[in-house]
N, C-alpha and C. Protein backbone atom coordinates (compact mmCIF):
# COMPACT_ATOMS: atom_id res chain seq x y z
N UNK A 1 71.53 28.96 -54.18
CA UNK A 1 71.29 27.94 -53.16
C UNK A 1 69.92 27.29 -53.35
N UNK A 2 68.83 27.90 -53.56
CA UNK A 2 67.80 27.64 -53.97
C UNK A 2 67.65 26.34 -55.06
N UNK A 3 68.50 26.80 -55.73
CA UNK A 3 68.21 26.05 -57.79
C UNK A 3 69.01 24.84 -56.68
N UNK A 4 70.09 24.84 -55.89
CA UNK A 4 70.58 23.34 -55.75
C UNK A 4 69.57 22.60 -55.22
N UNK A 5 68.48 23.24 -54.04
CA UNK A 5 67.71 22.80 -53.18
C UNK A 5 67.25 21.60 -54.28
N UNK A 6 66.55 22.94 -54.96
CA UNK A 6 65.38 22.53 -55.88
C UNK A 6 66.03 21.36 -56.33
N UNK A 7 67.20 21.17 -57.36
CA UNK A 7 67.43 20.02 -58.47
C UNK A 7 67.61 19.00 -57.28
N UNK A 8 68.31 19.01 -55.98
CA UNK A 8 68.11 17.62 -55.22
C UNK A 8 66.66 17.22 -54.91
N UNK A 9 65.80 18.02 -54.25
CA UNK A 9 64.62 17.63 -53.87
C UNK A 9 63.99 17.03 -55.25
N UNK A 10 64.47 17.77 -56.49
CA UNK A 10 63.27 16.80 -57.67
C UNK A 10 63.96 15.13 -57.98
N UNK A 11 65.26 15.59 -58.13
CA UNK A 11 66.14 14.03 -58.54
C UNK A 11 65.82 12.93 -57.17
N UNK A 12 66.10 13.42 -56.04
CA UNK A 12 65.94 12.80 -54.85
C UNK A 12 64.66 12.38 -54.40
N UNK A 13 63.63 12.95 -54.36
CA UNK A 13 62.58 12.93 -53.73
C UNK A 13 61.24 12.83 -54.29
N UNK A 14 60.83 14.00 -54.98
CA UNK A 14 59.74 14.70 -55.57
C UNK A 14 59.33 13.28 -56.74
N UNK A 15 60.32 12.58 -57.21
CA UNK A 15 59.49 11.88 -58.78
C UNK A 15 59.15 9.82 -57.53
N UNK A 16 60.00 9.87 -56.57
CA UNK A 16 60.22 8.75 -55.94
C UNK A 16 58.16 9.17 -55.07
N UNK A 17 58.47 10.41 -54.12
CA UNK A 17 57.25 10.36 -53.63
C UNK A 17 56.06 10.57 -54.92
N UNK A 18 56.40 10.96 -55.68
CA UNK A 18 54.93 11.00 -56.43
C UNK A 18 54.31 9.91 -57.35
N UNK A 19 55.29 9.05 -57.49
CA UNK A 19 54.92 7.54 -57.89
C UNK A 19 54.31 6.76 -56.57
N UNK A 20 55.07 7.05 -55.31
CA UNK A 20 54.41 5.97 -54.34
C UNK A 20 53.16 6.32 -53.83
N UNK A 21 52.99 8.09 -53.54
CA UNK A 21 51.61 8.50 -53.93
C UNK A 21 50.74 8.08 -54.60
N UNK A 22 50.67 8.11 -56.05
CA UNK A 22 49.97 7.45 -57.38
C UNK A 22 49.39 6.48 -56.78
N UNK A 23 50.19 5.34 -56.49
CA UNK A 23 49.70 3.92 -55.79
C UNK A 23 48.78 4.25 -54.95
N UNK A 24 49.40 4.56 -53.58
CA UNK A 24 48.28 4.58 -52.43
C UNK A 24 46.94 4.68 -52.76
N UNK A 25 46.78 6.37 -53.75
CA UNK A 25 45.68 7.13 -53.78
C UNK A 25 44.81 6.33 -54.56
N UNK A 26 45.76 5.48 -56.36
CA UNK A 26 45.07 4.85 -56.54
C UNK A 26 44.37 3.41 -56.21
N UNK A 27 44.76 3.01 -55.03
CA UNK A 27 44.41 1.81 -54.62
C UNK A 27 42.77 2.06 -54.00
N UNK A 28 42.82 3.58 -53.18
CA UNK A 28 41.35 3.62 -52.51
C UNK A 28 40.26 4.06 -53.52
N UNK A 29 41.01 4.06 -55.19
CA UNK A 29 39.89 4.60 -55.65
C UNK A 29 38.68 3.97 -56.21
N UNK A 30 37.28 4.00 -56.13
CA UNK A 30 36.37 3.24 -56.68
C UNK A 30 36.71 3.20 -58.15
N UNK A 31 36.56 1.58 -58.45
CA UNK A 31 36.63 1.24 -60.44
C UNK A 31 35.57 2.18 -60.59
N UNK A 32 36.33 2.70 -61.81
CA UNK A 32 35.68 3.59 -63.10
C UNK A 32 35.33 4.66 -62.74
N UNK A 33 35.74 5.36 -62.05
CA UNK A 33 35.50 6.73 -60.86
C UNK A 33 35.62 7.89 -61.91
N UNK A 34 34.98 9.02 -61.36
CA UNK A 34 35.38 9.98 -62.44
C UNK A 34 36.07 10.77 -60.89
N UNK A 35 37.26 11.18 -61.02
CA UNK A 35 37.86 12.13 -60.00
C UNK A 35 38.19 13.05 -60.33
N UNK A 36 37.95 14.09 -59.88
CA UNK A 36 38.24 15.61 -59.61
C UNK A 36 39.44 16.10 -58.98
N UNK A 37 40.53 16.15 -59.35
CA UNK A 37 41.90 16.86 -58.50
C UNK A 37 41.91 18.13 -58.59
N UNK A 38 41.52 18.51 -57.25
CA UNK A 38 41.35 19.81 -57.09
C UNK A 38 42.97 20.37 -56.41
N UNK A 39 43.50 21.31 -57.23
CA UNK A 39 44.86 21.55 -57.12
C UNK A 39 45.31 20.70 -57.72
N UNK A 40 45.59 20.61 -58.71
CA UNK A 40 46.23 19.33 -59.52
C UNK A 40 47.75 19.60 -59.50
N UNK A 41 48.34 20.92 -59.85
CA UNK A 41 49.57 21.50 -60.42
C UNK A 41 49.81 20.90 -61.64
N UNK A 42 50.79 20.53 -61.59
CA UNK A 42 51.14 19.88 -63.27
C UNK A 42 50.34 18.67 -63.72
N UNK A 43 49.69 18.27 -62.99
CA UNK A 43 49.15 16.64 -63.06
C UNK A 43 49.18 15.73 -62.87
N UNK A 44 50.55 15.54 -62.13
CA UNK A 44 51.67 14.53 -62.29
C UNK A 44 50.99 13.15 -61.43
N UNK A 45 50.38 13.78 -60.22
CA UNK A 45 49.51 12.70 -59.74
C UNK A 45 48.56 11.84 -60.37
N UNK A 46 47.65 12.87 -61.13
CA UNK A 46 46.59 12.32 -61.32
C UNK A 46 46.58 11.17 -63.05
N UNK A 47 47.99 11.56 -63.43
CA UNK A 47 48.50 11.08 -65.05
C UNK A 47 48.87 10.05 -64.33
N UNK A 48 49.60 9.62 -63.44
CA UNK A 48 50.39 8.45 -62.55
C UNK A 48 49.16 7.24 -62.02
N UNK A 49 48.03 8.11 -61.32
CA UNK A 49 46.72 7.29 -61.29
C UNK A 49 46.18 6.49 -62.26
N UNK A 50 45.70 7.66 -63.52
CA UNK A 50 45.30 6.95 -64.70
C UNK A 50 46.21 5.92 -65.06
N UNK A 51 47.41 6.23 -65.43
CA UNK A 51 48.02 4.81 -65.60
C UNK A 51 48.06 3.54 -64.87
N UNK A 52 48.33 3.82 -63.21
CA UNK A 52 48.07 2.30 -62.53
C UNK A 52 46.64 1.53 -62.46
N UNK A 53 45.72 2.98 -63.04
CA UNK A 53 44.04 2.22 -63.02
C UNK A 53 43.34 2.87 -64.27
N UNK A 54 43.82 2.50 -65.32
CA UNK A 54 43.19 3.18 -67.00
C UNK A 54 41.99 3.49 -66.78
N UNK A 55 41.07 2.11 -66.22
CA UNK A 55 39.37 2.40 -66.08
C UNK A 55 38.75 3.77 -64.93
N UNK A 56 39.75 4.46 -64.51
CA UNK A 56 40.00 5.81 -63.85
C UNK A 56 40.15 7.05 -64.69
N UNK A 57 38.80 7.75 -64.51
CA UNK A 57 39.17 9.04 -65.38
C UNK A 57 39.74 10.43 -64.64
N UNK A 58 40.74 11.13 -64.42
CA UNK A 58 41.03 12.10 -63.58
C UNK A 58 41.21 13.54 -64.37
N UNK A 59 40.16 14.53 -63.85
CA UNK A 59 40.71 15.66 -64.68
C UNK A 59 40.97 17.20 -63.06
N UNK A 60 41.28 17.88 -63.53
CA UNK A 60 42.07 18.62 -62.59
C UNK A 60 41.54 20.50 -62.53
N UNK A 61 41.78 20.80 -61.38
CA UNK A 61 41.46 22.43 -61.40
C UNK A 61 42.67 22.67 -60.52
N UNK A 62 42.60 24.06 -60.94
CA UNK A 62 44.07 24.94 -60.68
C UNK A 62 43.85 25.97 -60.14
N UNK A 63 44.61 27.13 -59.66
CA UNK A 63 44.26 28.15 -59.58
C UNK A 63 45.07 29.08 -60.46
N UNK A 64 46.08 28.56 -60.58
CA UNK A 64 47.38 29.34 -61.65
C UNK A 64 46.98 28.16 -63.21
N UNK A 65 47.06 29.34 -64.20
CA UNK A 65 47.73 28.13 -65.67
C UNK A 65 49.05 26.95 -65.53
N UNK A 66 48.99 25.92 -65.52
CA UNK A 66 50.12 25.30 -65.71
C UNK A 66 49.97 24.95 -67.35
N UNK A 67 50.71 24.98 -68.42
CA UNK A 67 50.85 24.78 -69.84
C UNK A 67 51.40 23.39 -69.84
N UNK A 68 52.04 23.21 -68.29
CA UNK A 68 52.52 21.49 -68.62
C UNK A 68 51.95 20.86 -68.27
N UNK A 69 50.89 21.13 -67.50
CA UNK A 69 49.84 20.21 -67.12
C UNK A 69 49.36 18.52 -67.90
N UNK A 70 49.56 17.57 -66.80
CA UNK A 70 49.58 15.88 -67.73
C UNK A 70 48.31 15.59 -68.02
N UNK A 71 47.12 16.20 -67.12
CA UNK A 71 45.92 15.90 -67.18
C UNK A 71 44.75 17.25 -68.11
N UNK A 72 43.52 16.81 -68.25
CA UNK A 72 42.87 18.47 -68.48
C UNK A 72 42.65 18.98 -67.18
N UNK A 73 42.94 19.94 -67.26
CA UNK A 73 42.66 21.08 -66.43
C UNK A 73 42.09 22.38 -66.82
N UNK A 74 41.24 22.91 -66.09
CA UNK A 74 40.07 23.57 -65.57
C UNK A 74 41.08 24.62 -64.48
N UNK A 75 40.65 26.44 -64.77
CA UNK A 75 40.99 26.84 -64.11
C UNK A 75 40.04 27.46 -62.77
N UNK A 76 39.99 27.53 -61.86
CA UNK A 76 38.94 28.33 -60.96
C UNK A 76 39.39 29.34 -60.10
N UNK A 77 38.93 29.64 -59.08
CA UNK A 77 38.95 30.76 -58.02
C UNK A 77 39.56 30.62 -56.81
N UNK A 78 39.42 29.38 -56.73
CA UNK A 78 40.15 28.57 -55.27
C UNK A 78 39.18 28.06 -54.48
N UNK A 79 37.76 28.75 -54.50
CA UNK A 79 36.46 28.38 -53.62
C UNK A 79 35.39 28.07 -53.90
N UNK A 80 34.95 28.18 -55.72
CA UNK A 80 33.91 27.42 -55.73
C UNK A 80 34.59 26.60 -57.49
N UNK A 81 34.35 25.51 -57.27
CA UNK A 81 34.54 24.54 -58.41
C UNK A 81 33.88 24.50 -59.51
N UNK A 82 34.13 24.53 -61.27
CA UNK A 82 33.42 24.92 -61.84
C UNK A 82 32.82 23.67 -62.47
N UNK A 83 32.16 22.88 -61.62
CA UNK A 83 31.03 21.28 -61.82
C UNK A 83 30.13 21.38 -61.00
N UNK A 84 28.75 20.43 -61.68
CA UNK A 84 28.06 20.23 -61.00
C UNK A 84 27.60 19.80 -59.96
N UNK A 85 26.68 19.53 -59.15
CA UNK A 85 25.97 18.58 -57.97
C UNK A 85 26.47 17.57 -58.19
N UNK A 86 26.93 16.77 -57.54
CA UNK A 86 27.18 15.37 -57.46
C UNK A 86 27.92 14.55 -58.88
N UNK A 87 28.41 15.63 -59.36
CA UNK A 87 29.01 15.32 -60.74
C UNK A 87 30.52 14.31 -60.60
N UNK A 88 31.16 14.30 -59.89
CA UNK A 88 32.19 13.00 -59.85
C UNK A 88 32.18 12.29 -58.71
N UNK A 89 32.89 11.45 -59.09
CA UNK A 89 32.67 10.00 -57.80
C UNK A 89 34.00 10.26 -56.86
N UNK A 90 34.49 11.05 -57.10
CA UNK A 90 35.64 11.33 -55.82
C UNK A 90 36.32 12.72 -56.33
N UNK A 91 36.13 13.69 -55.27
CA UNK A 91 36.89 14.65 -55.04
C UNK A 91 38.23 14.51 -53.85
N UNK A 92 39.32 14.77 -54.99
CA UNK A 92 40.89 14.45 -54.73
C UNK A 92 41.50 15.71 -54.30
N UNK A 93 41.70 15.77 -52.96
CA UNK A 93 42.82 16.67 -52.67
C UNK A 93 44.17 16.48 -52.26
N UNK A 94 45.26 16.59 -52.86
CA UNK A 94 46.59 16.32 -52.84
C UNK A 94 47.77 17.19 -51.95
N UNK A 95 47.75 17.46 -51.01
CA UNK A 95 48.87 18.91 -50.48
C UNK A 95 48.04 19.96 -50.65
N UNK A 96 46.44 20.41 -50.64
CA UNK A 96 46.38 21.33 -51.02
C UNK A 96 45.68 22.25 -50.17
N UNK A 97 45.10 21.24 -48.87
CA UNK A 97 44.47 22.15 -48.10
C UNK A 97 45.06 22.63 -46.94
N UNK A 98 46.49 22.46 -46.31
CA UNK A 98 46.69 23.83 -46.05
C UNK A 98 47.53 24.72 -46.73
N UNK A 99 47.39 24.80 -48.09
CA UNK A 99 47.45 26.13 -48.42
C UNK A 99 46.55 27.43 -48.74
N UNK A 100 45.18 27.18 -48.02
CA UNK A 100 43.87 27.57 -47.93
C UNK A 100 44.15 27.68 -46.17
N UNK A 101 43.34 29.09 -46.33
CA UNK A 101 43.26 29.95 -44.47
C UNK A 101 41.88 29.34 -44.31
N UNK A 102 41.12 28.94 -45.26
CA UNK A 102 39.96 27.72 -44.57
C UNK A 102 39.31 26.42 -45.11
N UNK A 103 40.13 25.22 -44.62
CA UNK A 103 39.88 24.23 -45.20
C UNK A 103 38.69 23.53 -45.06
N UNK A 104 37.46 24.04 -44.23
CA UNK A 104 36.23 23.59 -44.20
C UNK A 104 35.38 23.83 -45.48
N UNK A 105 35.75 25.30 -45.85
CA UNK A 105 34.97 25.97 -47.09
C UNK A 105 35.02 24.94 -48.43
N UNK A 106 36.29 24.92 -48.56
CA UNK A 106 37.26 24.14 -49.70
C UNK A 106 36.56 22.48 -49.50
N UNK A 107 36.54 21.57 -48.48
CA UNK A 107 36.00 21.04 -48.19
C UNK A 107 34.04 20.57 -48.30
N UNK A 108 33.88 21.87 -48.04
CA UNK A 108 32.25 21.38 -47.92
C UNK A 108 31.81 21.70 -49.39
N UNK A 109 32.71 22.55 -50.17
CA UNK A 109 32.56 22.73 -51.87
C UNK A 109 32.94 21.34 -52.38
N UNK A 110 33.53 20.70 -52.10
CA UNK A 110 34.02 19.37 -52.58
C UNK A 110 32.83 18.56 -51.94
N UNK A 111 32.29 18.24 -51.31
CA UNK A 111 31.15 17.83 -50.55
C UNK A 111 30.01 17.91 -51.87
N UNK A 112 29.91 19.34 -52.09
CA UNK A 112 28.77 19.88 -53.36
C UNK A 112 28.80 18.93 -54.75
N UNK A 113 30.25 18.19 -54.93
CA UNK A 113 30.41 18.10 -56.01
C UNK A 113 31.09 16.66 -56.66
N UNK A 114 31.10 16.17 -55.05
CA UNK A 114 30.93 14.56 -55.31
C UNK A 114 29.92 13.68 -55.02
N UNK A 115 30.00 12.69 -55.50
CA UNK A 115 28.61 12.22 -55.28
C UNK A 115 29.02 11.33 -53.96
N UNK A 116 30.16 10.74 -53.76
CA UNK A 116 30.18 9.88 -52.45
C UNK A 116 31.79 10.03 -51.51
N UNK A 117 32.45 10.78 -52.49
CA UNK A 117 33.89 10.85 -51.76
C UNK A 117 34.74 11.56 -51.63
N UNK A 118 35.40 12.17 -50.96
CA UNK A 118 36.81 12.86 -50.99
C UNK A 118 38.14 12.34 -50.29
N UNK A 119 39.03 12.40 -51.04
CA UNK A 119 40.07 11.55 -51.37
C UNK A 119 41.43 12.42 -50.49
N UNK A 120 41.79 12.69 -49.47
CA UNK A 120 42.90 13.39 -49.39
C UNK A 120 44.19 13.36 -48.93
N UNK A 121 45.33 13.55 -49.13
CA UNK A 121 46.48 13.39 -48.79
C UNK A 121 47.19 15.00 -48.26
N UNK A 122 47.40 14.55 -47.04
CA UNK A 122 48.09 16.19 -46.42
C UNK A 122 49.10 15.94 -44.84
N UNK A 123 48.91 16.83 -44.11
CA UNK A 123 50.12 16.48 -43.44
C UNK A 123 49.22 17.04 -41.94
N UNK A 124 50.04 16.34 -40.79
CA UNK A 124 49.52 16.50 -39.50
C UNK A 124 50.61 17.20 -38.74
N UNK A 125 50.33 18.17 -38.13
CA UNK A 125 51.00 19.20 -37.01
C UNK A 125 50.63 19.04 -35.70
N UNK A 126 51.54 18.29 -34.88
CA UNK A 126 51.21 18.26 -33.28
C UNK A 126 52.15 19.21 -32.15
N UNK A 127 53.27 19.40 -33.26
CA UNK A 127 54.11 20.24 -32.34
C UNK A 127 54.65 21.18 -32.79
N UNK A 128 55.71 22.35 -32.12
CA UNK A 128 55.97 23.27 -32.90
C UNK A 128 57.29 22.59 -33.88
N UNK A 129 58.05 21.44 -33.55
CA UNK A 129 59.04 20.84 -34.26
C UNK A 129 58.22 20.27 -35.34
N UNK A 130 57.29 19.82 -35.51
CA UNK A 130 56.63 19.35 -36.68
C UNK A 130 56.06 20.57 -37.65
N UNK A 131 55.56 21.67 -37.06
CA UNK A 131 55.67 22.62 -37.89
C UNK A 131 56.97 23.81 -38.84
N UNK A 132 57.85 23.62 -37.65
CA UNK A 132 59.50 23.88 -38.66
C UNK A 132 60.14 23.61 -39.81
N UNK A 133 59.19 21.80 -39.72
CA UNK A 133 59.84 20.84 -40.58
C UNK A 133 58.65 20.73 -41.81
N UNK A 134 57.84 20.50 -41.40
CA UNK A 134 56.61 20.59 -42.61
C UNK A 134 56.60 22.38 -43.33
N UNK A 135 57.14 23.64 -42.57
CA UNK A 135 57.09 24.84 -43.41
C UNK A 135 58.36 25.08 -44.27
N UNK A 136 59.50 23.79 -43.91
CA UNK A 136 60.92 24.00 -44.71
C UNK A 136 60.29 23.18 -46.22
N UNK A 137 59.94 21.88 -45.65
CA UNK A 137 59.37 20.88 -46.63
C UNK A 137 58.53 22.01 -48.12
N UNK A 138 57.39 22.65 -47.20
CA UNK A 138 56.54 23.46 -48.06
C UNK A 138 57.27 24.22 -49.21
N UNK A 139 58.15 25.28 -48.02
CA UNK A 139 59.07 26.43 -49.28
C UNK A 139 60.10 25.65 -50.16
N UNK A 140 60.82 24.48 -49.53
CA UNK A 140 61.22 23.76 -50.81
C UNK A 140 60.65 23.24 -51.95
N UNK A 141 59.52 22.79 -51.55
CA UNK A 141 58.47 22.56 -52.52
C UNK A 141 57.76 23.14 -53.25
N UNK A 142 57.52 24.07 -52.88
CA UNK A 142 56.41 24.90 -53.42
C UNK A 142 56.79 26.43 -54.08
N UNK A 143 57.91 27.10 -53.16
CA UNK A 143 58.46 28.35 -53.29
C UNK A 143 58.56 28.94 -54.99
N UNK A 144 58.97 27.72 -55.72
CA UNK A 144 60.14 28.01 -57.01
C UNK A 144 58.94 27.88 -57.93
N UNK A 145 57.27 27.68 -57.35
CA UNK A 145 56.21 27.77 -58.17
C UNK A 145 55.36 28.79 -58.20
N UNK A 146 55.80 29.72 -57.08
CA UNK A 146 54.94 31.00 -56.61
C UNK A 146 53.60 30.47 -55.94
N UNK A 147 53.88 29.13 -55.51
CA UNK A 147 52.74 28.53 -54.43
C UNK A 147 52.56 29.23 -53.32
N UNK A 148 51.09 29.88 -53.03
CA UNK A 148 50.52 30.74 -51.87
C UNK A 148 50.85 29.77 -50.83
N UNK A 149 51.66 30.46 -50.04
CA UNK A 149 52.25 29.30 -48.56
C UNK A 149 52.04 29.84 -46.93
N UNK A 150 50.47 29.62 -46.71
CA UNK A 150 49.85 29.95 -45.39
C UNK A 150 50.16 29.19 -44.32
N UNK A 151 51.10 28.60 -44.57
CA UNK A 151 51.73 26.84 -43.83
C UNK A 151 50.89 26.85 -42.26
N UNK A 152 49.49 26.43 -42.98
CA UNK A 152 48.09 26.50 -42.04
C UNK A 152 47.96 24.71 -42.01
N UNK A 153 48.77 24.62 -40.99
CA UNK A 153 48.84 22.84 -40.67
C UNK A 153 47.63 22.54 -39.33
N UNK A 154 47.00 21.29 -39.51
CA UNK A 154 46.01 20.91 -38.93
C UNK A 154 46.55 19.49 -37.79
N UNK A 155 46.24 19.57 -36.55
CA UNK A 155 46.76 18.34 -35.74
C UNK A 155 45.17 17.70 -36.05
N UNK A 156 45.47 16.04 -35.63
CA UNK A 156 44.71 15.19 -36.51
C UNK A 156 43.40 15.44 -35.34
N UNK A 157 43.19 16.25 -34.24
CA UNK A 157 42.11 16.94 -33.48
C UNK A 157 40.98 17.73 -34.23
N UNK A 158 42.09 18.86 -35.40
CA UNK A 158 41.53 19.69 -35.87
C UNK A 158 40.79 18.94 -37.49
N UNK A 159 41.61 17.66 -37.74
CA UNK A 159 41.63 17.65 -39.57
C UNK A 159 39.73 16.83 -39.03
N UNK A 160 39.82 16.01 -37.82
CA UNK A 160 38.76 15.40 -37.02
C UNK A 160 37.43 16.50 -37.26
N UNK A 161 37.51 17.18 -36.72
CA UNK A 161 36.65 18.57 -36.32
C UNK A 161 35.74 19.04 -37.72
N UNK A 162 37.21 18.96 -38.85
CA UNK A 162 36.89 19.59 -40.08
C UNK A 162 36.29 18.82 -40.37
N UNK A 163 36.47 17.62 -40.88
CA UNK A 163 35.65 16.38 -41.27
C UNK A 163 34.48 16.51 -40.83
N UNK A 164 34.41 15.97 -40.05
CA UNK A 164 32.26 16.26 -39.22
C UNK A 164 31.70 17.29 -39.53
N UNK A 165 32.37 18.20 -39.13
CA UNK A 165 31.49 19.73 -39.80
C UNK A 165 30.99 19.10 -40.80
N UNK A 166 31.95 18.90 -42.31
CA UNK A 166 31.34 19.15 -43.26
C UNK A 166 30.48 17.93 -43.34
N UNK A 167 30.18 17.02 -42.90
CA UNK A 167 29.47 15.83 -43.03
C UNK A 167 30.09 14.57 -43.41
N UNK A 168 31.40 14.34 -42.99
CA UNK A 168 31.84 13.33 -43.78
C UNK A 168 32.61 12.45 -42.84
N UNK A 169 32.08 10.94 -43.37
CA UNK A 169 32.64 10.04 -42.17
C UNK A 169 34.24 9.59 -42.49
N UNK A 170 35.30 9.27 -41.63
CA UNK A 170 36.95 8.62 -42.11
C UNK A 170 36.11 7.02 -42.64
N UNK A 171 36.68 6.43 -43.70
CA UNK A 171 36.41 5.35 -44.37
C UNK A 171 37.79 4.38 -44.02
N UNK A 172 38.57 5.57 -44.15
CA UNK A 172 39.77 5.05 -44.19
C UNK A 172 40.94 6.23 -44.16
N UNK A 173 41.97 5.47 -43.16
CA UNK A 173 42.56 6.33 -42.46
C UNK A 173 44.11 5.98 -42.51
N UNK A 174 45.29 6.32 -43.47
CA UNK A 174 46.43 5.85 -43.26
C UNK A 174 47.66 6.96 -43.16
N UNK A 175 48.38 6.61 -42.01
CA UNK A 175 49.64 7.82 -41.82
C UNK A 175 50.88 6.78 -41.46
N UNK A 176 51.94 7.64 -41.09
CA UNK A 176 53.10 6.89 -40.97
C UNK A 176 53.37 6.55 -42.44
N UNK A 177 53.74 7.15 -43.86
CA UNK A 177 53.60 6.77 -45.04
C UNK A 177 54.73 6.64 -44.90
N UNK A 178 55.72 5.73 -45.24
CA UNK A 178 57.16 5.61 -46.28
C UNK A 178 57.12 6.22 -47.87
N UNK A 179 56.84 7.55 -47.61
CA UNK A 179 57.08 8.61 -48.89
C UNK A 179 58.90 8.96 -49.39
N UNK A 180 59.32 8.71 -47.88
CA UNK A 180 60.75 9.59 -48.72
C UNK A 180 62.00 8.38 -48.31
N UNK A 181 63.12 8.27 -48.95
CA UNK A 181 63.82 6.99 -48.56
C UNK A 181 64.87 7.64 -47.34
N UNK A 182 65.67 6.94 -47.05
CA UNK A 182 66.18 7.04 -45.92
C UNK A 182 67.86 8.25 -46.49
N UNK A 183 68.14 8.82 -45.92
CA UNK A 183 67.99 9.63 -44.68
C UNK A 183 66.96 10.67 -44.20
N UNK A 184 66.05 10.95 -46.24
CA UNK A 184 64.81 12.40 -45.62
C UNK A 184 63.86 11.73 -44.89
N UNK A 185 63.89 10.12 -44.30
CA UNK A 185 62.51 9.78 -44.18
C UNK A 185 62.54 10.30 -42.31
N UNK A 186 64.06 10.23 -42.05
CA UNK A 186 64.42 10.52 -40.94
C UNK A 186 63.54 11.62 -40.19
N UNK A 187 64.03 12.95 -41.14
CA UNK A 187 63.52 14.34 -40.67
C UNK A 187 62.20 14.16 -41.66
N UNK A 188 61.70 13.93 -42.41
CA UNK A 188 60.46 14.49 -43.29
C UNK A 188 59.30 13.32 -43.15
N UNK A 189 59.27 12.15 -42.93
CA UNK A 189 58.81 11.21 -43.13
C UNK A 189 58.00 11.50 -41.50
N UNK A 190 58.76 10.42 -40.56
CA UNK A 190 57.73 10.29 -39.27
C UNK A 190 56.23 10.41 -39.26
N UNK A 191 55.21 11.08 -38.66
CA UNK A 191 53.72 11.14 -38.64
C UNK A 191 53.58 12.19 -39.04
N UNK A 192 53.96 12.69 -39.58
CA UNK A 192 53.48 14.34 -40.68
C UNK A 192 52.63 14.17 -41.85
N UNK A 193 52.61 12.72 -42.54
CA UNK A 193 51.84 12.54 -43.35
C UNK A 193 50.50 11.91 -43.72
N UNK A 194 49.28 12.08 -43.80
CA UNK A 194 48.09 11.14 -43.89
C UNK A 194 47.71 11.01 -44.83
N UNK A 195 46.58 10.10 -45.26
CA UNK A 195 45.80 9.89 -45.90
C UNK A 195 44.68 9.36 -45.53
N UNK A 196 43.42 10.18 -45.72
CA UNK A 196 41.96 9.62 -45.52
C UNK A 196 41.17 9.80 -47.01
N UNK A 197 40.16 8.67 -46.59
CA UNK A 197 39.57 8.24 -47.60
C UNK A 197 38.37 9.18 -46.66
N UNK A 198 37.40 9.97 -47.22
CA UNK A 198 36.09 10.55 -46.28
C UNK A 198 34.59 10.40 -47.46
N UNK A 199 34.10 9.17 -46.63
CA UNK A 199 32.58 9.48 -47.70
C UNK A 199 31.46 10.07 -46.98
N UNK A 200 30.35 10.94 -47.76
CA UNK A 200 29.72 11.49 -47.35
C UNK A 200 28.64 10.93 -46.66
N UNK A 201 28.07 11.30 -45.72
CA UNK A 201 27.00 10.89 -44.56
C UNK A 201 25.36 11.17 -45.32
């Protein structure tokens, strides 16, 4: 039951949202950026970027080996990044912070290691029906990769909260995405999904 999940969600879904992703993310990105995708997985994002913006360099950290990886990738620990001070112009997080029990940490390390931005795409929890649906979303997604799944969802009160802590102002702020086509946009789509642009203060 699983393997069917899986082959609909990739034919159906997974290659449709990760192209319209590509776009978005690369539209907020500064020309000639060096970006950091922290959690990259296979790459698929950040290979999709480079192509809609060549003058975009994207390289990636992991916490597991991926061998198929589209981009270079860098493996680390999960909590401290292995670059310097202010060494890229945007730190990219993709789906990845709640699968971290603390996304401030993860956050204010990305803070360390851009010089003006972090880039992120993740999902908003206001109710317990939005969390049912974003932890089915997750294990379909993620399960068949041995992805750590703390399905530690943030209402846009808390993602608020996190932000300031670490010092960083919304630049830019977009939800309500048309990621999935119609009928998943039904159940999966609605306000579960954001994107903020956050530069540092």
């Amino acid at each position: 039951m699983q393997s069917v999940i899986r082959s609909l969600h990739d034919r159906w879904v997974f290659r449709r949202r990760a192209g319209f992703l590509a776009r978005l993310l690369a539209d907020l990105i500064p020309s000639n950026a060096k970006v950091l995708d922290i959690g990259c997985g296979n790459g698929v994002i950040g290979h999709m970027i480079q192509q809609n913006r060549p003058a975009v360099s994207v390289r990636g950290v992991e916490v597991m080996s991926r061998p198929d990886c589209l981009i270079e990738c860098a493996i680390f620990d999960g909590k401290t990044l292995p670059v310097d001070d202010s060494s890229v112009d945007v730190c990219m997080f993709v789906d990845v912070l709640h699968h971290t029990l603390d996304p401030e940490s993860l956050l204010r390390e990305a803070g360390r290691a851009t010089k003006s931005y972090v880039l992120i795409k993740d999902h908003l929890c206001e109710s317990h029906v939005d969390n049912v649906i974003l932890r089915f979303m997750d294990w379909v997604g993620n399960r068949p990769h041995g992805v750590y799944l703390p399905y530690n969802y943030q209402s846009r009160n808390r993602w608020d909260l996190h932000f300031s802590s670490c010092g960083f102002r919304i630049a830019v702020w977009k939800n309500n995405l048309s990621l999935y086509p119609f009928p998943f946009s039904t159940f999966f789509g609605r306000n579960l999904h954001f994107i903020a642009l956050l530069e540092k203060l």
